[in-house]
Protein backbone atom coordinates (compact mmCIF):
# COMPACT_ATOMS: atom_id res chain seq x y z
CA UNK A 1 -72.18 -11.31 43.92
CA UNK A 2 -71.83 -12.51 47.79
CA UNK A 3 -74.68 -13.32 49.24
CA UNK A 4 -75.36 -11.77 52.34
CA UNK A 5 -75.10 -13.37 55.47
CA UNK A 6 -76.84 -12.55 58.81
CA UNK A 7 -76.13 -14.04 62.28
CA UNK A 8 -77.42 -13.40 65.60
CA UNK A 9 -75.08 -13.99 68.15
CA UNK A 10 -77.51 -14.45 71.34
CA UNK A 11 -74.33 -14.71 74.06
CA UNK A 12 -75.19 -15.94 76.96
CA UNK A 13 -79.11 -15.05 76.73
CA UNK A 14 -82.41 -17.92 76.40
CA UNK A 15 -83.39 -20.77 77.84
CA UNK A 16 -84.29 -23.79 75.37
CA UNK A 17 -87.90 -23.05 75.67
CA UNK A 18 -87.32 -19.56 75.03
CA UNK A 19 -85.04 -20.87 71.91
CA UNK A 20 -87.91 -22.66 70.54
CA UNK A 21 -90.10 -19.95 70.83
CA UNK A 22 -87.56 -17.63 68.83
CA UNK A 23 -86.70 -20.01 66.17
CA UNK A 24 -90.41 -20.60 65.69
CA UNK A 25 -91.65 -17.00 65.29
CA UNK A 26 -88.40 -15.68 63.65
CA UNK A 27 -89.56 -19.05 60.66
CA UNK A 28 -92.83 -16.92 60.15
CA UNK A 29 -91.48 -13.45 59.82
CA UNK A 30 -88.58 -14.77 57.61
CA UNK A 31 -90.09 -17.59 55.63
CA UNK A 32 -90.07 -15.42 52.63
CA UNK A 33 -86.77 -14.25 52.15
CA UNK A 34 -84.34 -14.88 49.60
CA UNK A 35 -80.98 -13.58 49.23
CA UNK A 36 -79.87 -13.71 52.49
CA UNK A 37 -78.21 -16.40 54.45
CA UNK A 38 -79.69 -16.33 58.18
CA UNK A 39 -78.37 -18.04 60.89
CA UNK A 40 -79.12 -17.76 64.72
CA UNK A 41 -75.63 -18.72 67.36
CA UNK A 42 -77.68 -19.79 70.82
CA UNK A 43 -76.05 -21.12 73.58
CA UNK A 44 -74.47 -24.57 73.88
CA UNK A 45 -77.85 -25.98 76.24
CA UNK A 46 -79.53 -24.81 73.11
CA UNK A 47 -78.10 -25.58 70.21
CA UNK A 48 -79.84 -28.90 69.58
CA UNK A 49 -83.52 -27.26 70.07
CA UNK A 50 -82.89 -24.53 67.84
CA UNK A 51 -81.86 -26.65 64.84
CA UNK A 52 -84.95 -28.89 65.77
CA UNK A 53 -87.27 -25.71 65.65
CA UNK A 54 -85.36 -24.48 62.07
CA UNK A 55 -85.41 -27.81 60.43
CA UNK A 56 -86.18 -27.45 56.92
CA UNK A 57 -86.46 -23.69 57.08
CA UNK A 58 -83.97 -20.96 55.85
CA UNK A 59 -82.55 -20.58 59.06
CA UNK A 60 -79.21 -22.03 60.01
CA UNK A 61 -77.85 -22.46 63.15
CA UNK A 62 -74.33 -21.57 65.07
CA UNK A 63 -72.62 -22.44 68.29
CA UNK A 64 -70.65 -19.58 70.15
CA UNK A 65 -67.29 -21.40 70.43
CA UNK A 66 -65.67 -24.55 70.31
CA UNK A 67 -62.52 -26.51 71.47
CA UNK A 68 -60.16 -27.84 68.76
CA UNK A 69 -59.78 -31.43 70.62
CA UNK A 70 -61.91 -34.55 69.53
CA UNK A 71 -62.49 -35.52 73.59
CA UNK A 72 -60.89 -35.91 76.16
CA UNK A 73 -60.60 -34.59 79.89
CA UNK A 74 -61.47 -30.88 79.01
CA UNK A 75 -63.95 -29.91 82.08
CA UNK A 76 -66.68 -27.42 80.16
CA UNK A 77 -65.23 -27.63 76.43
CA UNK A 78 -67.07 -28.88 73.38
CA UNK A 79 -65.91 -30.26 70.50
CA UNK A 80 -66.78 -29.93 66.89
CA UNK A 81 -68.05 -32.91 66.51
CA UNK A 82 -70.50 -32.66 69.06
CA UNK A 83 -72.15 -29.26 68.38
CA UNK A 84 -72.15 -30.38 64.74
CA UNK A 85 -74.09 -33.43 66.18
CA UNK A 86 -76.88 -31.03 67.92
CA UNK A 87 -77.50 -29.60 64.79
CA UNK A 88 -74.99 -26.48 64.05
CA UNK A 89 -74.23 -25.91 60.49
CA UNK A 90 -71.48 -23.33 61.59
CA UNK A 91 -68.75 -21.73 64.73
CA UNK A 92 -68.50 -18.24 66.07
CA UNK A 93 -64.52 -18.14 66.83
CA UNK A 94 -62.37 -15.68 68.16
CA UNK A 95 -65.53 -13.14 69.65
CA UNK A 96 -63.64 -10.13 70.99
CA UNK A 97 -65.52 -11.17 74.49
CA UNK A 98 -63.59 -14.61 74.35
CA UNK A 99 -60.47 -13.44 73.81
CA UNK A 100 -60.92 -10.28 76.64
CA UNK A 101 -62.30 -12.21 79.04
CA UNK A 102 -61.47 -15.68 78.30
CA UNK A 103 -57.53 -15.19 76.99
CA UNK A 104 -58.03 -16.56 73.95
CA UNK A 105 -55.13 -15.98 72.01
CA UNK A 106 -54.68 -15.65 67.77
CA UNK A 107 -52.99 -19.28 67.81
CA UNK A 108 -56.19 -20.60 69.75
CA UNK A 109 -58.07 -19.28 67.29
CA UNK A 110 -56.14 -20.53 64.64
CA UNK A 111 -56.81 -23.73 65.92
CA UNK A 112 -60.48 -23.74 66.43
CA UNK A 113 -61.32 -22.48 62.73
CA UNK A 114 -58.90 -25.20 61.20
CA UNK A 115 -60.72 -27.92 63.59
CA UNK A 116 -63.90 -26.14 62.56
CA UNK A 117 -63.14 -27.01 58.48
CA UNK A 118 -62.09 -30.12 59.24
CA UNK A 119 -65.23 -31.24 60.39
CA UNK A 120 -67.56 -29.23 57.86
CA UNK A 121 -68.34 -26.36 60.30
CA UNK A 122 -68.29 -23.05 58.48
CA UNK A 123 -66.04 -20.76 60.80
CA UNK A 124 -67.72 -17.28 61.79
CA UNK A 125 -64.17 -15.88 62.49
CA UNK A 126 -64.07 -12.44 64.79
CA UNK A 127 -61.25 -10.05 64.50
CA UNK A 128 -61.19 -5.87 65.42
CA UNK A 129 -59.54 -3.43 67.27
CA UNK A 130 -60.06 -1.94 71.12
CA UNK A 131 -60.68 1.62 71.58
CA UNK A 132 -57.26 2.32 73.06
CA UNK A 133 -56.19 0.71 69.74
CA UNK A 134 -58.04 2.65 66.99
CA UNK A 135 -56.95 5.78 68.86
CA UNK A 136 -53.28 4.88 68.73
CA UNK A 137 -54.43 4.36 64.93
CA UNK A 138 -53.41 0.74 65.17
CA UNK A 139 -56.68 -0.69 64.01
CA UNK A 140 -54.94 -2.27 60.32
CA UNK A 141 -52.05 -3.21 61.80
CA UNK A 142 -54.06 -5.30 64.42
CA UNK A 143 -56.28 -6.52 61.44
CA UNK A 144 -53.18 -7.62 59.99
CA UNK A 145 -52.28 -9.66 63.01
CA UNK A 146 -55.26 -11.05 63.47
CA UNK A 147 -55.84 -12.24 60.26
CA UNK A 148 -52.31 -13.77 59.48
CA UNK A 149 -51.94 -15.75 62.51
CA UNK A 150 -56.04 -16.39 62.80
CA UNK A 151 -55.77 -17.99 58.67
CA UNK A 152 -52.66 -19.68 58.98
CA UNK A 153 -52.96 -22.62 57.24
CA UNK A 154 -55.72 -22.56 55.39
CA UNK A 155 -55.79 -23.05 51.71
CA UNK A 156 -56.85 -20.57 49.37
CA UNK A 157 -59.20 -23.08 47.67
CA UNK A 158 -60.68 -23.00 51.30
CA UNK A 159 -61.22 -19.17 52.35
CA UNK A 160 -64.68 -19.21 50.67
CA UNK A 161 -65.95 -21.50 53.20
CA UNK A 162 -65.18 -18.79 55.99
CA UNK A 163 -66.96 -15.67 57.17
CA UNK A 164 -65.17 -13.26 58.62
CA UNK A 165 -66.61 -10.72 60.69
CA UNK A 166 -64.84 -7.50 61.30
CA UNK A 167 -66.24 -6.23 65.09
CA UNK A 168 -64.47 -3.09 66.38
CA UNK A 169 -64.77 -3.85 70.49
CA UNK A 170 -65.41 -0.62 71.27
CA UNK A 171 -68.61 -0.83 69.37
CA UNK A 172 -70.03 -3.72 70.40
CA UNK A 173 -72.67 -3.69 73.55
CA UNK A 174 -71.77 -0.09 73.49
CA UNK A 175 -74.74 1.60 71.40
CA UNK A 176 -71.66 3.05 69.39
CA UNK A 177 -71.06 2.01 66.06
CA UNK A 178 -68.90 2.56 63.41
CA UNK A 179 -69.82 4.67 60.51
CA UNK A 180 -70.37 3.05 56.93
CA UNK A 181 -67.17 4.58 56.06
CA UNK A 182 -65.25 3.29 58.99
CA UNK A 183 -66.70 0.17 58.58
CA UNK A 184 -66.16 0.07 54.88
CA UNK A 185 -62.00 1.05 55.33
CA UNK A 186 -61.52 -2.02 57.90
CA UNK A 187 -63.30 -4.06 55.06
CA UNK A 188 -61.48 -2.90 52.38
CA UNK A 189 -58.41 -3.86 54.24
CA UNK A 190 -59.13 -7.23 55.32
CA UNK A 191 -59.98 -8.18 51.15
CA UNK A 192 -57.10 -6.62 50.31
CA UNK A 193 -54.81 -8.55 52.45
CA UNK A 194 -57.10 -12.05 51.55
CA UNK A 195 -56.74 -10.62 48.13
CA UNK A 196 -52.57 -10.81 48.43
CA UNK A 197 -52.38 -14.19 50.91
CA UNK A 198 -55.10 -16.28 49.01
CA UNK A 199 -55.55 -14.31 45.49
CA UNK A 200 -58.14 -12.52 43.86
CA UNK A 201 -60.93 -15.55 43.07
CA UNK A 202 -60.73 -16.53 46.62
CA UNK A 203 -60.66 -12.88 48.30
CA UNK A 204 -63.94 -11.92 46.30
CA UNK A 205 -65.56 -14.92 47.19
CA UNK A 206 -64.71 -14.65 51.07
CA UNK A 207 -67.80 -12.71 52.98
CA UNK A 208 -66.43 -10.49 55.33
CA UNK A 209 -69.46 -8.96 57.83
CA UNK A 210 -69.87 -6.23 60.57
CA UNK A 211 -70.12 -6.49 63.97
CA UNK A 212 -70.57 -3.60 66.59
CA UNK A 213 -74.51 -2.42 67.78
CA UNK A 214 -75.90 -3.47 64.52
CA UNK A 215 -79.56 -2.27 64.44
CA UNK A 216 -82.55 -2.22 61.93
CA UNK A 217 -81.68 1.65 61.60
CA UNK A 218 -77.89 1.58 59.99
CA UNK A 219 -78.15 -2.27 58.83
CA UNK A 220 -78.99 -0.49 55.14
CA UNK A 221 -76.13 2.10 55.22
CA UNK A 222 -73.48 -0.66 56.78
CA UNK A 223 -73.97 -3.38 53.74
CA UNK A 224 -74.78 -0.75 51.07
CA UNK A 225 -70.50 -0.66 51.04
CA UNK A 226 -69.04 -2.79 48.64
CA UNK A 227 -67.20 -4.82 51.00
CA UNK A 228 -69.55 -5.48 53.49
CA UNK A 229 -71.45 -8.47 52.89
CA UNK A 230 -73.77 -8.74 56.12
CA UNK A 231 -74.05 -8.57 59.70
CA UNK A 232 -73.15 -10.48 63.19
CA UNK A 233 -75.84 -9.10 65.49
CA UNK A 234 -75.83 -9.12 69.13
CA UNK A 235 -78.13 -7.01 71.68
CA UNK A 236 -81.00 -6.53 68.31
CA UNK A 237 -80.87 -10.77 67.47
CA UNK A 238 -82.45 -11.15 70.64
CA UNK A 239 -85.86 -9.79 69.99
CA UNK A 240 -87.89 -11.56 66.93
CA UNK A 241 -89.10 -7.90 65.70
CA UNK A 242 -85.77 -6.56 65.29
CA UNK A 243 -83.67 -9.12 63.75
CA UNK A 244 -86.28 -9.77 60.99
CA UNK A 245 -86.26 -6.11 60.12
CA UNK A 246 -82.30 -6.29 59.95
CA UNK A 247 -82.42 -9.32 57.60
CA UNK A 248 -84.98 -8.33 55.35
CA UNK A 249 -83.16 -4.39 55.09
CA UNK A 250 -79.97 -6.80 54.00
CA UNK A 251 -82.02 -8.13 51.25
CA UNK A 252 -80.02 -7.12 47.83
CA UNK A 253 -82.01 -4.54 45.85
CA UNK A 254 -82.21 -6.96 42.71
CA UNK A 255 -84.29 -9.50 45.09
């Protein structure tokens, strides 16, 4: 059984004293929790505060991005070895906002998550199709894409150490989500294709998450589907109240 796995992606939202304050009430509402994995993706400034405040908790901690060089004269990049210094455990790559407005491209990614393993990050990698996309009814074939070029690679040995999270862009910031079902079909697909690149052992153990308006009200109905095995939250990770009640709804029943 996978355990479930809940981030909050925060964007570009808190200040380090507002991180602190977070990370120190979310410890309280969450301290008794098993079964799920938790882990909170503030902004760069932040990153180094919020693993202070979740230190020896059950919270981990994520950056948003990161650049697959070591150093070097990269004006406003950051490498993997320094957010792993401030503290992060694991990497959102690939956000459907970086590659929109940002041009980040599936070999970009590609490199970031390899970059990522390489230096013991655990890769939150983002893949899902645009509106225009689903109604041309392109969304696997775009899956497909995205995940072939995105894993290239990576060992099968490997995959378990990656979450991928499935985030249709028309649902995300939107209010408009995708039903279980939907949700549940793009999953499906995405284990069946790990299942064929990377075999069966390494396709079941791969977590593959949701992504799109996530909210306390359908977190229950979204992972209740086989293949979906948690959540990366946006607008509803940024308010203490709300993210709790998504993480402890994701609790398995036999908890």
């Amino acid at each position: 059984m996978r355990t479930p796995f809940i981030a909050g992606n925060w964007k570009m939202f808190k200040t380090v004293r507002e991180t602190v304050a977070f990370v120190t009430e979310l410890r309280g509402a969450v301290h008794a929790v098993r079964g799920v994995q938790i882990v909170v993706a503030p902004p760069f400034t932040a990153v180094h505060a919020a693993a202070e405040a979740a230190r020896d908790s059950v919270i981990g901690v994520a950056a948003q991005d990161l650049y697959w060089e070591k150093e070097g004269a990269f004006t406003g990049e950051v490498s993997a070895t320094m957010i792993k210094e401030a503290g992060a455990q694991f990497v959102i790559i690939g956000h459907s906002e970086r590659r929109k407005l940002f041009g980040e491209t599936d070999a970009m990614v590609n490199r970031k998550l390899l970059v990522a393993m390489t230096n013991g990050l655990t890769p939150i990698v983002c893949v899902g199709e645009t509106l225009e996309e689903r109604e041309r009814t392109e969304t696997l074939t775009i899956l497909d894409r995205q995940l072939k070029a995105g894993l290239d690679g990576v060992a099968s040995e490997r995959l378990r150490g990656i979450v991928i999270a499935y985030e249709p862009v028309w649902a995300i910031g939107t209010g408009r989500n995708a039903t279980a079902v939907q949700a549940e079909e793009a999953h499906a697909h995405v284990r069946s294709r790990l299942r064929q690149w990377f075999g069966g052992d390494a396709a079941d153990g791969c977590r593959v998450i949701y992504g799109g308006s996530v909210k306390p009200d359908n977190i229950r109905e979204l992972i209740a589907e086989p293949d979906v095995d948690g959540a990366l939250v946006g607008g509803a990770s940024l308010e203490v109240k709300s993210f709790a009640e998504i993480v402890a709804r994701a609790v398995p029943a036999a908890i």
